[in-house]
N, C-alpha and C. Protein backbone atom coordinates (compact mmCIF):
# COMPACT_ATOMS: atom_id res chain seq x y z
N UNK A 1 126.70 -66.68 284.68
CA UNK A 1 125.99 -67.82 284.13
C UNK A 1 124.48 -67.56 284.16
N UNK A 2 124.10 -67.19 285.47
CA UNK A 2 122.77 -66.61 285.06
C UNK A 2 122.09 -65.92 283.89
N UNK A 3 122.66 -64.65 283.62
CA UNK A 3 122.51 -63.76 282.44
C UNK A 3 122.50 -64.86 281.73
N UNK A 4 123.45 -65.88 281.13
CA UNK A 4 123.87 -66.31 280.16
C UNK A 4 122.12 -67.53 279.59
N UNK A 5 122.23 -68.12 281.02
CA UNK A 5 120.84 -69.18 281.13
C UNK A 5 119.27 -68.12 280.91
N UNK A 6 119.31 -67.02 281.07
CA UNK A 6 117.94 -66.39 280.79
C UNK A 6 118.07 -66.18 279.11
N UNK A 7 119.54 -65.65 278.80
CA UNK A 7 119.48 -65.68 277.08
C UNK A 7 119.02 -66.82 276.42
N UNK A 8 119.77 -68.20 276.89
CA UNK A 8 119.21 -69.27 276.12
C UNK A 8 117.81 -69.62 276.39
N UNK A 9 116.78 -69.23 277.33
CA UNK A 9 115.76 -69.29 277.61
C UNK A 9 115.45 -68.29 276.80
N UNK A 10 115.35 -67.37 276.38
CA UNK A 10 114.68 -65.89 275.76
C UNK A 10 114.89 -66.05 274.16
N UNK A 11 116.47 -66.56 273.68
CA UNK A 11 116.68 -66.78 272.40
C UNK A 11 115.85 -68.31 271.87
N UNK A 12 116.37 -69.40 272.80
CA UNK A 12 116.08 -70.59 272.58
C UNK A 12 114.95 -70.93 272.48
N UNK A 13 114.31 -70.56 273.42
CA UNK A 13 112.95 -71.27 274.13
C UNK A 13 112.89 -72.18 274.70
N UNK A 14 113.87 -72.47 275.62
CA UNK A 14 114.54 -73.90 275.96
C UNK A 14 112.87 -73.58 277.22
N UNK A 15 113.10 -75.19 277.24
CA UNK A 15 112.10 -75.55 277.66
C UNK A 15 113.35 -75.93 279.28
N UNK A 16 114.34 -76.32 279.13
CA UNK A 16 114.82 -77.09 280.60
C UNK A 16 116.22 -76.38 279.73
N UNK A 17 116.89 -76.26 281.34
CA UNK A 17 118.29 -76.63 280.78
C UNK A 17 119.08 -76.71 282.11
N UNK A 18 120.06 -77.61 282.05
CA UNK A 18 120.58 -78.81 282.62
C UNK A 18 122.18 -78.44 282.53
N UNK A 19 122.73 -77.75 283.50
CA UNK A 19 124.18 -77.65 283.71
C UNK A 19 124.98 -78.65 284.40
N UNK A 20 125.69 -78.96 283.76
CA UNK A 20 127.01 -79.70 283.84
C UNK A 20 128.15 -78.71 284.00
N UNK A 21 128.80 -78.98 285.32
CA UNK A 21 130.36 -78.38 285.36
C UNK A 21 131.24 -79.72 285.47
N UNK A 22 132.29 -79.14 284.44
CA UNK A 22 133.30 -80.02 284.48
C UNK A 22 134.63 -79.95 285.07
N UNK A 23 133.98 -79.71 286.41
CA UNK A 23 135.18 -79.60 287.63
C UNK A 23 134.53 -80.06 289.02
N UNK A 24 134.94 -79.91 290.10
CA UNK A 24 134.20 -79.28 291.23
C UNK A 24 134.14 -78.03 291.25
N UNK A 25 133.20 -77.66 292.69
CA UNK A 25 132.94 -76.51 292.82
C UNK A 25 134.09 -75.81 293.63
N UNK A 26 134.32 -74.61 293.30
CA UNK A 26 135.99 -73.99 293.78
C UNK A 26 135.50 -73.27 295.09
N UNK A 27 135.63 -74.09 295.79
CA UNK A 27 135.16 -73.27 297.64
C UNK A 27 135.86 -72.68 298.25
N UNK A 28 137.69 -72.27 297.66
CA UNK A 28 138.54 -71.97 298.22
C UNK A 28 139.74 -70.98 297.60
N UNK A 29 140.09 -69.57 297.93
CA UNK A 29 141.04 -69.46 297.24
C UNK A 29 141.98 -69.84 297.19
N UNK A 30 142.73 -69.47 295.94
CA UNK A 30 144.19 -70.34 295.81
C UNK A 30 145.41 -69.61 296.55
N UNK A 31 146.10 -69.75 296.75
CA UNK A 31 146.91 -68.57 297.81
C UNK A 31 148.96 -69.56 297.11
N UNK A 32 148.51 -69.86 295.90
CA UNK A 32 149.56 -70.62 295.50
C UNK A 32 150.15 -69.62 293.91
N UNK A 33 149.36 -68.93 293.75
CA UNK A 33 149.74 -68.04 292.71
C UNK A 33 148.38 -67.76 291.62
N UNK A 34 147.44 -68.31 291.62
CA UNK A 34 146.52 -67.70 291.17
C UNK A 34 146.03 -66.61 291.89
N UNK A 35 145.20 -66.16 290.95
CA UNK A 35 144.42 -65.15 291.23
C UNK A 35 143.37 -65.01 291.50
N UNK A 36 142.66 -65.73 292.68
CA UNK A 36 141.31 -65.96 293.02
C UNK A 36 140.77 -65.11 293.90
N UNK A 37 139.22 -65.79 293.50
CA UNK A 37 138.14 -64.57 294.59
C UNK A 37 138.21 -64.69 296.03
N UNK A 38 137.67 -64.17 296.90
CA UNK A 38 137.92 -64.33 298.13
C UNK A 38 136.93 -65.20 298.46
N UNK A 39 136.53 -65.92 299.58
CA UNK A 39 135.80 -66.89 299.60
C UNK A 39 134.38 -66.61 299.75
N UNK A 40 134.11 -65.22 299.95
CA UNK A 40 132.65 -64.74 299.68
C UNK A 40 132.40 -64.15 298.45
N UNK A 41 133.09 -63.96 297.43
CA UNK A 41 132.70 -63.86 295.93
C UNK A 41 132.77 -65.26 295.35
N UNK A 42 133.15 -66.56 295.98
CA UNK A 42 132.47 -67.38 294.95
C UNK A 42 131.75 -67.84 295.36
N UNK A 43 131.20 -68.33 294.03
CA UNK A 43 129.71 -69.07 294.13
C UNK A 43 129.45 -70.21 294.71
N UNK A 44 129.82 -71.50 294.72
CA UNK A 44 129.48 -72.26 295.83
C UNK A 44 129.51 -72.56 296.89
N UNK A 45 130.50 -71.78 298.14
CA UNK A 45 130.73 -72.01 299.50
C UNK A 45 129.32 -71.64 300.12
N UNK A 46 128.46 -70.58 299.78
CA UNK A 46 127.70 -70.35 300.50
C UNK A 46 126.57 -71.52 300.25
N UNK A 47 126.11 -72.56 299.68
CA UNK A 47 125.35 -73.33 299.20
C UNK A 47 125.55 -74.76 300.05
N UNK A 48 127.14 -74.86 300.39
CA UNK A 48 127.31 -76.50 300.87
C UNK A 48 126.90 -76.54 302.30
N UNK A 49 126.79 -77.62 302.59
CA UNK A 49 126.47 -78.26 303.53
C UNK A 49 127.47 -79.08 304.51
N UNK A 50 127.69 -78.13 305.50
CA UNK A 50 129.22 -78.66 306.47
C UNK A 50 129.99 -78.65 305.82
N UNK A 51 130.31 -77.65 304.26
CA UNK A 51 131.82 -78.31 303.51
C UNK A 51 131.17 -79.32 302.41
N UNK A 52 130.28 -79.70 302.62
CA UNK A 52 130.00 -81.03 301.52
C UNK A 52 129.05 -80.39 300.42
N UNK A 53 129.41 -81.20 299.13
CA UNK A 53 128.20 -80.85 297.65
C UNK A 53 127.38 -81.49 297.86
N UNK A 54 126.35 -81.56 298.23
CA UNK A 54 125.07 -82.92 297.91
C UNK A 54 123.59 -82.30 296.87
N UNK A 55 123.33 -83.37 297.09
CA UNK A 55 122.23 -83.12 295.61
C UNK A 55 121.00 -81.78 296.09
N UNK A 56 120.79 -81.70 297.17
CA UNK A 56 120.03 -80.93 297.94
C UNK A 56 121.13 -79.11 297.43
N UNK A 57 122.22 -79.23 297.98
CA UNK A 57 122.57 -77.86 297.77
C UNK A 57 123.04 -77.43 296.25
N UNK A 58 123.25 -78.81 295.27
CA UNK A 58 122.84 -78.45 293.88
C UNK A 58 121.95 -77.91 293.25
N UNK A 59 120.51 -78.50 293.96
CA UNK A 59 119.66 -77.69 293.19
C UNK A 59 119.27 -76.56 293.91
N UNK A 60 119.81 -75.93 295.23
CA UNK A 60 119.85 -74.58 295.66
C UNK A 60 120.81 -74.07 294.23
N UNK A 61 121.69 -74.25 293.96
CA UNK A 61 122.75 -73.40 293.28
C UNK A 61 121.61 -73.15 292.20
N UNK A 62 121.37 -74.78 291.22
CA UNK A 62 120.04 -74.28 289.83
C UNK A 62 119.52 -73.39 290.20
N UNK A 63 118.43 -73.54 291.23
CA UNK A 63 117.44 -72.43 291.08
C UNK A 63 117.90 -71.22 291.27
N UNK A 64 119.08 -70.64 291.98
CA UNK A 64 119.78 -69.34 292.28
C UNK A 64 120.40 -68.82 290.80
N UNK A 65 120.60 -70.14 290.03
CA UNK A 65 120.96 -69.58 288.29
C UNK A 65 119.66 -69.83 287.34
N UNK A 66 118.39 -70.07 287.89
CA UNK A 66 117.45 -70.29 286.61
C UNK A 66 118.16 -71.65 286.19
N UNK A 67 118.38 -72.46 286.63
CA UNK A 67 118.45 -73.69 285.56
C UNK A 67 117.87 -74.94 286.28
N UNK A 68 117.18 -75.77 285.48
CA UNK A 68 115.92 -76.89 286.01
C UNK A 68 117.07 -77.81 286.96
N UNK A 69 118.17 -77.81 286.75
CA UNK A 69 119.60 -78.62 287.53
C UNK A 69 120.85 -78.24 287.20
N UNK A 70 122.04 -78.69 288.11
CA UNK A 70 122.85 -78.42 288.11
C UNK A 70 123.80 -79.87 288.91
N UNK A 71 124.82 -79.85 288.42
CA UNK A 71 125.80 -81.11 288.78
C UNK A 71 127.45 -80.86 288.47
N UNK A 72 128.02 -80.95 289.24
CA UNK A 72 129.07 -80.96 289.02
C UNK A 72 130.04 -82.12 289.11
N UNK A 73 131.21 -81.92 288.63
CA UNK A 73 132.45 -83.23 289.14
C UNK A 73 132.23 -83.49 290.07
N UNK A 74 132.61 -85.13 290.64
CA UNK A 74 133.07 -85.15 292.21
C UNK A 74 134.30 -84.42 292.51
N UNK A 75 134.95 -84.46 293.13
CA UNK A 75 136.23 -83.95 293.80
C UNK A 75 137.06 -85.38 293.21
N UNK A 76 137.08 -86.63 293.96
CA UNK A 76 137.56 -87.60 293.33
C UNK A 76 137.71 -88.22 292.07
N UNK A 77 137.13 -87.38 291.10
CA UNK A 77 136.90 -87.81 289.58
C UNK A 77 138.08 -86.74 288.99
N UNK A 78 138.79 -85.58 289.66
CA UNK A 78 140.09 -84.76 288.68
C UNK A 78 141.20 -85.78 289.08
N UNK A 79 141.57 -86.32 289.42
CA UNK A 79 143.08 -87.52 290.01
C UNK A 79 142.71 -88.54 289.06
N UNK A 80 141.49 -88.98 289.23
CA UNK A 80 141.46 -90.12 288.72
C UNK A 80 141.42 -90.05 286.96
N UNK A 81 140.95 -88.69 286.29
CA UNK A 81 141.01 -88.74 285.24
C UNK A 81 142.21 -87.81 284.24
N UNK A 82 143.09 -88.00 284.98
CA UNK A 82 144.26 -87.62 284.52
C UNK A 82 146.01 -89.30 284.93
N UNK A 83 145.50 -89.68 285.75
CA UNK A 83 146.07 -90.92 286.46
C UNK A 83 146.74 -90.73 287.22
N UNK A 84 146.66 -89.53 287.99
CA UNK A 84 147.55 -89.29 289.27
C UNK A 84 146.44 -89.90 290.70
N UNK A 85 147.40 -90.31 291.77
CA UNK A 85 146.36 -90.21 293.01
C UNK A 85 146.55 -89.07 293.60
N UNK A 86 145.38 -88.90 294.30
CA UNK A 86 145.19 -87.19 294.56
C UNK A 86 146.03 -86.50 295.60
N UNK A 87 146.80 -87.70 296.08
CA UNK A 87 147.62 -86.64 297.16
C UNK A 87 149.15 -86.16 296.07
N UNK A 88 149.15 -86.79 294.99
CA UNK A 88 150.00 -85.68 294.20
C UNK A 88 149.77 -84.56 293.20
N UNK A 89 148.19 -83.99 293.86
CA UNK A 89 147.52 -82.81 293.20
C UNK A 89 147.08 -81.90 294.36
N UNK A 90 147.33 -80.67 294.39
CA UNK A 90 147.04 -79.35 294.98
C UNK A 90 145.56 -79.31 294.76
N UNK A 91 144.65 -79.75 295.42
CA UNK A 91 143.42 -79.87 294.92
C UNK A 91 142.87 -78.47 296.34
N UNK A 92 143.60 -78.02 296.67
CA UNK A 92 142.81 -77.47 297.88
C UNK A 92 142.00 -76.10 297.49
N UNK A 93 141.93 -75.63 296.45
CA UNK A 93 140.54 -74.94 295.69
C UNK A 93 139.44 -75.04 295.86
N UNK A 94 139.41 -77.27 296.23
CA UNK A 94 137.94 -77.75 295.97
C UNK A 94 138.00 -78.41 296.79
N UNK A 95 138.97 -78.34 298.05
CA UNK A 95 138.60 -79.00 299.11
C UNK A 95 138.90 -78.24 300.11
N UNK A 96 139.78 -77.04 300.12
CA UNK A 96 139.83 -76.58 301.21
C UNK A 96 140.84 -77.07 302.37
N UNK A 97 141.25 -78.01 301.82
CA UNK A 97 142.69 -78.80 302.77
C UNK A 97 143.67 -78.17 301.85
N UNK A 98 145.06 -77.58 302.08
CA UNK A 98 146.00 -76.93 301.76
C UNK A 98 147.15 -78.02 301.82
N UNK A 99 147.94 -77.83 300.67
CA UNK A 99 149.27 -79.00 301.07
C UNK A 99 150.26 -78.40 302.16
N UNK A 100 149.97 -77.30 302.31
CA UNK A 100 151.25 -76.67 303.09
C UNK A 100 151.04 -75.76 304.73
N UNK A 101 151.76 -75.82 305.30
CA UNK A 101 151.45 -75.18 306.72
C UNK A 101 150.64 -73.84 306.55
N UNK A 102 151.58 -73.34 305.59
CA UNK A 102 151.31 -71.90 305.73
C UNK A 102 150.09 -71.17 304.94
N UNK A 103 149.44 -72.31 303.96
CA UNK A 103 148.32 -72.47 302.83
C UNK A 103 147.53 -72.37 303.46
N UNK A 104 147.62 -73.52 304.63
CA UNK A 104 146.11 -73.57 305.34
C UNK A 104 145.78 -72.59 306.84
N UNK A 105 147.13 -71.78 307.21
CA UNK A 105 147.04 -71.03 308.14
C UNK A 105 146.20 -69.54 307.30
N UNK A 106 146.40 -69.54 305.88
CA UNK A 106 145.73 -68.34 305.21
C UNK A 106 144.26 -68.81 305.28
N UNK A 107 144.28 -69.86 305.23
CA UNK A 107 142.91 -70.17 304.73
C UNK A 107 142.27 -70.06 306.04
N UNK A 108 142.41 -70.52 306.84
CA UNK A 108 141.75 -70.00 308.06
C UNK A 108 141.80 -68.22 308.39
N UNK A 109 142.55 -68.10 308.15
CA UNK A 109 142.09 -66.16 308.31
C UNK A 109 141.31 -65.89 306.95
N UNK A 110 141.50 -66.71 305.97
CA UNK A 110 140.04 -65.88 304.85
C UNK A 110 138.94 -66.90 305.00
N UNK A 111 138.88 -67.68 305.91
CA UNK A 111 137.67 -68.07 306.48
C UNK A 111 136.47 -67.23 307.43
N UNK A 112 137.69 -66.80 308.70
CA UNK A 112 137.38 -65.81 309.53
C UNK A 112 137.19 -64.62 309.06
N UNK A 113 137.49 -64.16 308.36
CA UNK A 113 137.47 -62.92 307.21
C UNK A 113 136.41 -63.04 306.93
N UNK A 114 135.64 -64.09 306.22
CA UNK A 114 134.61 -64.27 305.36
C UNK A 114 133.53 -64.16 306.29
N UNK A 115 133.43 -65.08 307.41
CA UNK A 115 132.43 -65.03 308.55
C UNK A 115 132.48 -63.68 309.12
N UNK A 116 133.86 -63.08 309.31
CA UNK A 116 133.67 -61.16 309.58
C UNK A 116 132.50 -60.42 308.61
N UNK A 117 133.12 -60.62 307.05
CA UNK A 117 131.89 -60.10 306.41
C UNK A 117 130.50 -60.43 306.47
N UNK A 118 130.06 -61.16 306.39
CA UNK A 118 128.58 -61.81 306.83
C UNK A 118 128.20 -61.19 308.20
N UNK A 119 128.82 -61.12 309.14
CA UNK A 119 128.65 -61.19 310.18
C UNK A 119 128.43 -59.29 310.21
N UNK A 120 129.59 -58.43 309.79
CA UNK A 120 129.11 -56.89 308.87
C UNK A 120 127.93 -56.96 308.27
N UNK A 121 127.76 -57.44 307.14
CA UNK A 121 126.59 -57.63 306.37
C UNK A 121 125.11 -57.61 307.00
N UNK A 122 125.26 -58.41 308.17
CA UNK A 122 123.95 -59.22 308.60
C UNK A 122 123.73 -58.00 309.69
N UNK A 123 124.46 -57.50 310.24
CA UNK A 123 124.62 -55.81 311.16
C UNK A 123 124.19 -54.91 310.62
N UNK A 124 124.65 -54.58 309.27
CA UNK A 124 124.39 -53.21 308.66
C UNK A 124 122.81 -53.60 307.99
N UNK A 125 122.40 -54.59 307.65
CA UNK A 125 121.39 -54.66 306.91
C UNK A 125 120.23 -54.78 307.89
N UNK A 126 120.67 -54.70 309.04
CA UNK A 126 119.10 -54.29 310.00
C UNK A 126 119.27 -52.92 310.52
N UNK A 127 120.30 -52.11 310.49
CA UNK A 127 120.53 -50.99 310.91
C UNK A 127 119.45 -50.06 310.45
N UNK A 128 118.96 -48.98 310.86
CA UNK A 128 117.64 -48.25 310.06
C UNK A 128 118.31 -47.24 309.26
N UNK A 129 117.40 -47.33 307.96
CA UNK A 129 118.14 -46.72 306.84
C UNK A 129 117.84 -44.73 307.01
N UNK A 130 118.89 -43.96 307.17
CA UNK A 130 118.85 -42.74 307.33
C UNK A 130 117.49 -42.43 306.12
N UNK A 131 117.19 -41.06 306.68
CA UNK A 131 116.03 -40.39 305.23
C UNK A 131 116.77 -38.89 305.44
């Protein structure tokens, strides 16, 4: 999306531009048969706050894509705009609660996983670089 927001700035001349997602933000992989990223290749986990979207870590995300804002769905707005209540939707993508024992026992090891990498990351990147 970045790339994509510097083109319409470079082609356009947009003066602002103002993203709308029409979902929530996916903080979680799916471990139900999609094919998702691990929880440190996507883009919003590292941005929230305790788990939560607020307007503060939105416009961390804008400015990390070049865009003057950014907003997404609530979480409570996919149930409601289809007419299901949400405990008969697998929503745990965007919340991170799993319907099933064994959903959320993964999700805690690609949690810990994820804090492993960072925790690598944040090691090797003070290490002194060989010459």
């Amino acid at each position: 999306m970045k790339v994509l927001l510097n083109r319409i700035r470079d082609a356009g001349r947009a003066r602002e531009i103002h993203v709308r997602v029409a979902c929530p933000p996916i903080i979680a992989p799916c471990f139900y048969g999609i094919d998702m990223s691990t929880i440190n290749e996507l883009f919003a986990p590292k941005f929230l706050e305790d788990g939560r979207l607020t307007e503060a870590s939105q416009a961390r995300m804008a400015e990390q894509l070049g865009a003057d804002s950014l907003r997404y769905l609530p979480v409570e707005s996919i149930a409601r705009a289809i007419g299901f209540d949400s405990d008969q939707l697998c929503q745990a993508c965007i919340t991170g609660d799993y319907p099933t024992p064994c959903g959320q026992e993964l999700y805690q090891i690609a949690l810990h996983n994820a804090r492993a990498d960072i925790t690598a990351r944040t090691y090797e990147s003070k290490l002194p670089v060989a010459k």
